[in-house]
N, C-alpha and C. Protein backbone atom coordinates (compact mmCIF):
# COMPACT_ATOMS: atom_id res chain seq x y z
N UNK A 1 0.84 -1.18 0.00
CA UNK A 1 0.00 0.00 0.00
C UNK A 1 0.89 1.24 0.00
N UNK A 2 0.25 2.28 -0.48
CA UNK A 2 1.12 3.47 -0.50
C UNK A 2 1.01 4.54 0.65
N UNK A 3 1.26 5.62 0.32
CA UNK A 3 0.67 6.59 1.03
C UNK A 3 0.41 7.95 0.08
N UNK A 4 -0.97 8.00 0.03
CA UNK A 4 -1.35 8.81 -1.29
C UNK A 4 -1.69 10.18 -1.02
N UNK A 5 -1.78 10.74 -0.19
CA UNK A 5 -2.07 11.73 0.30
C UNK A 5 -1.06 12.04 1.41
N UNK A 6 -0.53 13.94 1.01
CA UNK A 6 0.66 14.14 2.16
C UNK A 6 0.83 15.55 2.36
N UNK A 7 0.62 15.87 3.42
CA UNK A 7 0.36 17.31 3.41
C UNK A 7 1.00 18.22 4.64
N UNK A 8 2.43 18.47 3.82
CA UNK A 8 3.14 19.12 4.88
C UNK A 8 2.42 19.94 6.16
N UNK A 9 2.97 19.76 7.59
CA UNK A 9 2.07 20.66 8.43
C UNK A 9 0.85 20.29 8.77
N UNK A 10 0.33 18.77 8.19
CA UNK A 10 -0.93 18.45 8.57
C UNK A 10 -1.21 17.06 8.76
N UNK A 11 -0.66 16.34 7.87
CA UNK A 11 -0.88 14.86 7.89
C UNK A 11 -0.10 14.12 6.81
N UNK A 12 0.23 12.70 6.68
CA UNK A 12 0.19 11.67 5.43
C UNK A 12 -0.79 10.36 5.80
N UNK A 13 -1.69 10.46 4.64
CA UNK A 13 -2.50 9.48 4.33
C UNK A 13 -2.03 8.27 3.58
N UNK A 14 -2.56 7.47 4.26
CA UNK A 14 -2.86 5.96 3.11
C UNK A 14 -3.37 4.64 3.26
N UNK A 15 -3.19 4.06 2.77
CA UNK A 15 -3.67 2.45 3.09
C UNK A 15 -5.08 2.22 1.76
N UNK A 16 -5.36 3.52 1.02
CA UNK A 16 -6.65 3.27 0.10
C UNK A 16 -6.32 2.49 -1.34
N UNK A 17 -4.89 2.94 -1.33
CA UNK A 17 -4.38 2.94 -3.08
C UNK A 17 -3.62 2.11 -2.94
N UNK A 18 -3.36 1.77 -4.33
CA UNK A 18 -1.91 0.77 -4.51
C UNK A 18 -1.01 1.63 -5.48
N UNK A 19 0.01 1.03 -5.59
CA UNK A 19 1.03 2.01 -6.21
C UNK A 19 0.70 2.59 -8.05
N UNK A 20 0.16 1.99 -8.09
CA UNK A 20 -0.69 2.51 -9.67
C UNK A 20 -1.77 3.93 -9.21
N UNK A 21 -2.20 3.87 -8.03
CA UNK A 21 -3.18 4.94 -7.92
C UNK A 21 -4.81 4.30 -8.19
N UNK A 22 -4.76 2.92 -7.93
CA UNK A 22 -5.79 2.00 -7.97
C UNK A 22 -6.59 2.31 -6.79
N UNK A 23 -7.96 2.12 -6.24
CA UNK A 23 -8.21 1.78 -5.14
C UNK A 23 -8.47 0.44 -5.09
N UNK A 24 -8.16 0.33 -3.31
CA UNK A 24 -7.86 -1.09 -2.74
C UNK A 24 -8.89 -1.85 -2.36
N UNK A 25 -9.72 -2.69 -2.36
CA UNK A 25 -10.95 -3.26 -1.48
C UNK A 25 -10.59 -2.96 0.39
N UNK A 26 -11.80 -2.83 0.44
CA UNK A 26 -12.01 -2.52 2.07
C UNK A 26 -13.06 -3.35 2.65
N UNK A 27 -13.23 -3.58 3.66
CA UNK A 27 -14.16 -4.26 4.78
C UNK A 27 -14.90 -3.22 5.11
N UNK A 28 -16.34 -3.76 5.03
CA UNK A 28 -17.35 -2.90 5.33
C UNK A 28 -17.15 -1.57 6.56
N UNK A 29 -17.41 -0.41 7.18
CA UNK A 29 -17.36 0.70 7.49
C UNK A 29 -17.43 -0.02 8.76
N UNK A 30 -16.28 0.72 10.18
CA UNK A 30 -16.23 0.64 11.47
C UNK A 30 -17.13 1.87 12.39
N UNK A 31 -17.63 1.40 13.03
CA UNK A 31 -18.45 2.60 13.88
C UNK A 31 -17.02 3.33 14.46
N UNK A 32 -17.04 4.97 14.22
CA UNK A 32 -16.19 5.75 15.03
C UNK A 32 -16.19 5.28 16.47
N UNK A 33 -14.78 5.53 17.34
CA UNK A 33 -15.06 5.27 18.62
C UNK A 33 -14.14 6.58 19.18
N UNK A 34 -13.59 7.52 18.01
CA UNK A 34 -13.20 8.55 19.08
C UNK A 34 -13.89 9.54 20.53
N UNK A 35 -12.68 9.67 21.10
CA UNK A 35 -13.12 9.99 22.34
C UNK A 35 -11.77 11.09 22.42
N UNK A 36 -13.14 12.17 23.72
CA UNK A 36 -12.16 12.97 23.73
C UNK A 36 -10.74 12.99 24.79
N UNK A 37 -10.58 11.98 25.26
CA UNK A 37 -9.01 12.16 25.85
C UNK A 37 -7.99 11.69 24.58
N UNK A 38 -8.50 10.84 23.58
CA UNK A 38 -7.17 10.66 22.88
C UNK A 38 -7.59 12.01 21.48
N UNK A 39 -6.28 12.79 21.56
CA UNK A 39 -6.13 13.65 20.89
C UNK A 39 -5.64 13.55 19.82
N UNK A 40 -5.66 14.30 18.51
CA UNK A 40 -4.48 14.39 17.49
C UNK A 40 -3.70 14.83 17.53
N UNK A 41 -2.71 14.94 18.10
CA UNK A 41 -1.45 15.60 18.40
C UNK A 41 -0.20 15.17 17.40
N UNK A 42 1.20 15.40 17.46
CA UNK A 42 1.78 14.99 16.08
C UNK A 42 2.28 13.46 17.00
N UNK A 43 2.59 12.88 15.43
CA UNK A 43 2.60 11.69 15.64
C UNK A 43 1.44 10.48 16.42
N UNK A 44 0.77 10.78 16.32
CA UNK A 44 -0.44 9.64 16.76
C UNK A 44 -0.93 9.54 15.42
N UNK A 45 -1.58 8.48 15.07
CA UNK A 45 -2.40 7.45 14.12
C UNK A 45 -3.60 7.59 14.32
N UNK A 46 -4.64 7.82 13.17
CA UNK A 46 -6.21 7.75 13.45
C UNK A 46 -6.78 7.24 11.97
N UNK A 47 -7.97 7.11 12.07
CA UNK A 47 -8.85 6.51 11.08
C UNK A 47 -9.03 7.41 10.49
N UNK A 48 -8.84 7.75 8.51
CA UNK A 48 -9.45 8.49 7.86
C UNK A 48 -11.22 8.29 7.55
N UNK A 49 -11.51 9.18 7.23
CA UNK A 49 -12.96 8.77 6.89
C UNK A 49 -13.57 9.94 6.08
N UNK A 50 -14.66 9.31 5.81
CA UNK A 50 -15.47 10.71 4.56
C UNK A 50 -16.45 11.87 5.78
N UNK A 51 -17.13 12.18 4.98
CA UNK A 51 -17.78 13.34 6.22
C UNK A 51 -18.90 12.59 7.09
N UNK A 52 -19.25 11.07 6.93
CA UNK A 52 -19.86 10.08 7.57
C UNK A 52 -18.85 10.04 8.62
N UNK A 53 -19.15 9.97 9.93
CA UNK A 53 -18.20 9.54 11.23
C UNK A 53 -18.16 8.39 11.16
N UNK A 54 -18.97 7.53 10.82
CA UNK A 54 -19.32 6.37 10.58
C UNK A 54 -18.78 5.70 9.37
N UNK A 55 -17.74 5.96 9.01
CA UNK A 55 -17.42 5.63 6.88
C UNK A 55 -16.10 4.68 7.14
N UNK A 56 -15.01 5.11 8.23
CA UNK A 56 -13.94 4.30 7.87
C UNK A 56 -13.41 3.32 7.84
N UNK A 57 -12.90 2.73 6.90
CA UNK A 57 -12.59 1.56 6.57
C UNK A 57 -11.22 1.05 6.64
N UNK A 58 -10.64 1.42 6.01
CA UNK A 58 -8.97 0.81 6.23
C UNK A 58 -8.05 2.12 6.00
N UNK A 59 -8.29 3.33 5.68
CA UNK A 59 -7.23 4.26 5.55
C UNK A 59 -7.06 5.08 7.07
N UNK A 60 -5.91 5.32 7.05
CA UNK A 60 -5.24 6.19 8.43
C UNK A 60 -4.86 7.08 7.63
N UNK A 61 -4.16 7.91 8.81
CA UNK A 61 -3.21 8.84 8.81
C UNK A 61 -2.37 9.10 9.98
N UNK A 62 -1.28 9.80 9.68
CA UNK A 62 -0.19 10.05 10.73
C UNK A 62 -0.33 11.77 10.86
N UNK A 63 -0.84 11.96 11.91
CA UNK A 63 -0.23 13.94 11.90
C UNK A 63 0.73 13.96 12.56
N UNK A 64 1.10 15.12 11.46
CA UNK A 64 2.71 15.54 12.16
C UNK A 64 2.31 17.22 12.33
N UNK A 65 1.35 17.11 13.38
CA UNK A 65 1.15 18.76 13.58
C UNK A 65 0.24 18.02 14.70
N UNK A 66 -0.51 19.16 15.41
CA UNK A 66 -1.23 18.85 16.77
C UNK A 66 -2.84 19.40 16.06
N UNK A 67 -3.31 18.60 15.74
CA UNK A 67 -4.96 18.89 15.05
C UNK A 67 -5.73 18.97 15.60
N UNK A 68 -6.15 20.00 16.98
CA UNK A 68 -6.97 19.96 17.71
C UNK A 68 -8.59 20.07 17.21
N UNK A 69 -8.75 20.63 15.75
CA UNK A 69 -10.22 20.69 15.03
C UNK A 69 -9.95 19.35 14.61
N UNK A 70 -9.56 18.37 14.30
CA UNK A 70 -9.36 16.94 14.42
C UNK A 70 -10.61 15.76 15.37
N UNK A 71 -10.28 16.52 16.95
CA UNK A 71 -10.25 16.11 18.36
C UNK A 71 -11.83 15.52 18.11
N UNK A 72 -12.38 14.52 18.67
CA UNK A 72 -13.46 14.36 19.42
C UNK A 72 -14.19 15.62 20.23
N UNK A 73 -15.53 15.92 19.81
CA UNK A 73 -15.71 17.18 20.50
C UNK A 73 -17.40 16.57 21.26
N UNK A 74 -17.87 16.11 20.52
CA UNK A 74 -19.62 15.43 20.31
C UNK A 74 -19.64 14.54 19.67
N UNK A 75 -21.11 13.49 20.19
CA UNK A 75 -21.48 11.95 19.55
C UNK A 75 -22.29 13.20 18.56
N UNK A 76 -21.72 14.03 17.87
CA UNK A 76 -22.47 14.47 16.69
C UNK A 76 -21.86 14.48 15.45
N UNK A 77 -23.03 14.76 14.10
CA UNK A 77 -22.35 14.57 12.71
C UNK A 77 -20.78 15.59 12.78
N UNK A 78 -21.36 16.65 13.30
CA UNK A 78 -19.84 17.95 13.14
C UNK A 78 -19.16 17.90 14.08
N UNK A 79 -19.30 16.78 15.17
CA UNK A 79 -18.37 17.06 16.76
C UNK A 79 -17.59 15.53 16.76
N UNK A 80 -17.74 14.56 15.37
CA UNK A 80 -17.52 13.33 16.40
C UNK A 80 -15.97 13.37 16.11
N UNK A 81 -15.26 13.84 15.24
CA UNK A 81 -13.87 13.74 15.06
C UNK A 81 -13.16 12.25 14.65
N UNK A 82 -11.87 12.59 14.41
CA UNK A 82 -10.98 11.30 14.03
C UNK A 82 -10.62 9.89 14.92
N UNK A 83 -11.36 9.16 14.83
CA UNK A 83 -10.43 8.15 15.90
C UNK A 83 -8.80 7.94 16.04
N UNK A 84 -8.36 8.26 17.28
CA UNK A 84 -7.01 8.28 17.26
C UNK A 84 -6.53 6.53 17.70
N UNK A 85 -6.14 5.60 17.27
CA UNK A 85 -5.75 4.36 17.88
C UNK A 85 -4.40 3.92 18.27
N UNK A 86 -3.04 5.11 17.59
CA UNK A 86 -2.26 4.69 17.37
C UNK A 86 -1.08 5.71 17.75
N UNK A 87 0.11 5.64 17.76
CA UNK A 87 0.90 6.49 17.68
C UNK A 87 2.26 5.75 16.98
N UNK A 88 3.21 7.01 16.72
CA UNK A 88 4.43 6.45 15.83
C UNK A 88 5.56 6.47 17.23
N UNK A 89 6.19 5.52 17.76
CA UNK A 89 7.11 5.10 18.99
C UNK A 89 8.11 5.54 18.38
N UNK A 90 8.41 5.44 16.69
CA UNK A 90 10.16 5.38 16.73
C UNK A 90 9.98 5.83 14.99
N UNK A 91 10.65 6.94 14.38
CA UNK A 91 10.76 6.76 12.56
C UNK A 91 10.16 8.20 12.54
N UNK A 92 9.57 8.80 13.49
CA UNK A 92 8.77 10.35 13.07
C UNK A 92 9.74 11.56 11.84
N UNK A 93 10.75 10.99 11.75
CA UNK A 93 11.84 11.60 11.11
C UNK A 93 11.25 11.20 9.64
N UNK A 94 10.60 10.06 9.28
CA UNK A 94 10.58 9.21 8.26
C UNK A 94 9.27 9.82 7.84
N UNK A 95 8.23 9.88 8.60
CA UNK A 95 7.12 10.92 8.10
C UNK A 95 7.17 12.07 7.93
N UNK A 96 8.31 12.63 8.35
CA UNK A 96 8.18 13.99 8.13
C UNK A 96 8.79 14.18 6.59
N UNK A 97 9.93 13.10 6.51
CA UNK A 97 10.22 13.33 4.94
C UNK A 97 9.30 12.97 4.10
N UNK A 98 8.58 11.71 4.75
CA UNK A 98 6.73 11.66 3.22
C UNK A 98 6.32 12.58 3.24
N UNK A 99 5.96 13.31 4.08
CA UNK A 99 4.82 14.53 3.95
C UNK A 99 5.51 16.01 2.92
N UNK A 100 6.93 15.78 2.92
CA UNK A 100 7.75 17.09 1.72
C UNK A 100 8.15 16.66 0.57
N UNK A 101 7.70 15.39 0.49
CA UNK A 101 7.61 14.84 -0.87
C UNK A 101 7.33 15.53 -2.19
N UNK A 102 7.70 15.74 -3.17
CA UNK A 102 7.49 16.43 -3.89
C UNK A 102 5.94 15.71 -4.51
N UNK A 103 4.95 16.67 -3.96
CA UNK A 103 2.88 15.85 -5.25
C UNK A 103 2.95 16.71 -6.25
N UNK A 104 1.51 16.28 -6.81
CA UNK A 104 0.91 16.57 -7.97
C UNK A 104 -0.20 16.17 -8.09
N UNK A 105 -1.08 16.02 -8.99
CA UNK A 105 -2.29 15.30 -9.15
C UNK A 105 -1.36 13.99 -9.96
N UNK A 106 -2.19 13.52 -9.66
CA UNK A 106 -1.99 11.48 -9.47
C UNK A 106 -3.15 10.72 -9.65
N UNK A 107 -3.43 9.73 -10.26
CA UNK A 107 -4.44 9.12 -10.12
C UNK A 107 -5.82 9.82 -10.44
N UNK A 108 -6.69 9.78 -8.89
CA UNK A 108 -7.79 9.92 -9.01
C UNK A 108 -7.73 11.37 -7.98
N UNK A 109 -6.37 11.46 -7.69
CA UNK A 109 -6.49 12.92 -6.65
C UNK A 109 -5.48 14.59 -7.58
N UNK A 110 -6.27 15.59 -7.47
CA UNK A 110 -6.12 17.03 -8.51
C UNK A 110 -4.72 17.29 -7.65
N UNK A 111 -4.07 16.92 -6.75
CA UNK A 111 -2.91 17.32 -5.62
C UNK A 111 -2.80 16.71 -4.07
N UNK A 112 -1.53 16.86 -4.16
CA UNK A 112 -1.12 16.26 -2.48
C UNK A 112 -0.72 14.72 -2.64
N UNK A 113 -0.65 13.93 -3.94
CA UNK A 113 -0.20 13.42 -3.93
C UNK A 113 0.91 12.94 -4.86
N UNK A 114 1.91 11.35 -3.59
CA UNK A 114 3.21 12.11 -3.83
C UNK A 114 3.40 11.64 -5.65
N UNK A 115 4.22 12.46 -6.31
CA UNK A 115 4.85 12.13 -7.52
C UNK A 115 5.21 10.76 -7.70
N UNK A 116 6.14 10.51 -6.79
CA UNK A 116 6.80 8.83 -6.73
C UNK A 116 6.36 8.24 -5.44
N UNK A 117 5.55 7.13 -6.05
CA UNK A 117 4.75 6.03 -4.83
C UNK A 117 5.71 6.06 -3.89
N UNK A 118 5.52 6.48 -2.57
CA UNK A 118 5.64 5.88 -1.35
C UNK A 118 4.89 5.11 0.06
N UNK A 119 5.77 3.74 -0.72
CA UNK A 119 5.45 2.55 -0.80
C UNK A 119 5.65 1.93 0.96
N UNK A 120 4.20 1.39 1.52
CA UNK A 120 4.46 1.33 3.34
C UNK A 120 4.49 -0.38 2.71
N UNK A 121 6.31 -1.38 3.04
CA UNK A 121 6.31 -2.18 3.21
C UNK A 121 5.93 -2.98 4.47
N UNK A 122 5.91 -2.70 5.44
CA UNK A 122 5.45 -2.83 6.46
C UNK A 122 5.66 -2.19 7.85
N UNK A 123 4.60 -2.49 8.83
CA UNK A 123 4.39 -2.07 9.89
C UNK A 123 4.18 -3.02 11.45
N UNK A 124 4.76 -2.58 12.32
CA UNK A 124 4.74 -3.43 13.42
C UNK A 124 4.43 -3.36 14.34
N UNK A 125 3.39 -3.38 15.57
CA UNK A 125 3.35 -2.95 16.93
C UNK A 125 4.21 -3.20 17.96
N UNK A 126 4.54 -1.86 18.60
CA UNK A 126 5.80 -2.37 19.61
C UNK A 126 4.72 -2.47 21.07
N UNK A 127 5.09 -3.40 21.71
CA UNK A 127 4.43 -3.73 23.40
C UNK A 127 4.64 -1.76 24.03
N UNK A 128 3.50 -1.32 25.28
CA UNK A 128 3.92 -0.40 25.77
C UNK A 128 4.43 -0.73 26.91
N UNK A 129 5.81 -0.30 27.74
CA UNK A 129 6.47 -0.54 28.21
C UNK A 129 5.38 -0.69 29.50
């Protein structure tokens, strides 16, 4: 999977596309479960989704900025915010270079994404201490 979307100062997206700029099959839509103690702050992981709170399926993102209009605010359509599940322990150096990637329009997106696929071979959970 790539990461197709990257936006200095705000986030890098992916997990939707494959390196052609294809989209990927997904598993039916997860009920949001953000809440407001886990924040978007930089480096934490959350669920992308459409303007449904209710829509996401397999794409994340990483912010590398502190997205407090992000945050869990209300169980409402405009308050429910990003689920945060995740954070980056070790490599934040490594997102910060996806996100200055040189984009363009690509695929099926007019900008923000990158020129040359960058390509997530894999990922691992580390235990919390």
């Amino acid at each position: 999977t790539i990461f197709h979307r990257v936006i200095p100062g705000f986030m890098a997206q992916g997990r939707g596309y494959d390196e052609r700029y294809e989209k990927k099959p997904t598993n039916p839509p997860v009920e949001n479960e953000a809440r407001a103690s886990a924040k978007n702050v930089r480096g934490t992981v959350a669920m992308a989704r459409t303007s449904d709170p209710h829509s996401a399926t397999a794409q994340f993102f990483v912010n590398v900025a502190d997205n407090a209009a992000l945050d869990h605010a209300a169980k409402t359509k405009e308050g429910f915010g990003y689920c945060v599940f995740g954070r980056v322990t070790a490599g934040m150096d490594v997102v910060e270079a996806i996100v200055h990637a040189p984009t363009s329009a690509q695929g099926p997106f007019s900008k923000d994404a990158p020129v040359d696929p960058i390509v997530i071979r894999s990922a691992r959970r580390v235990p919390e201490d």
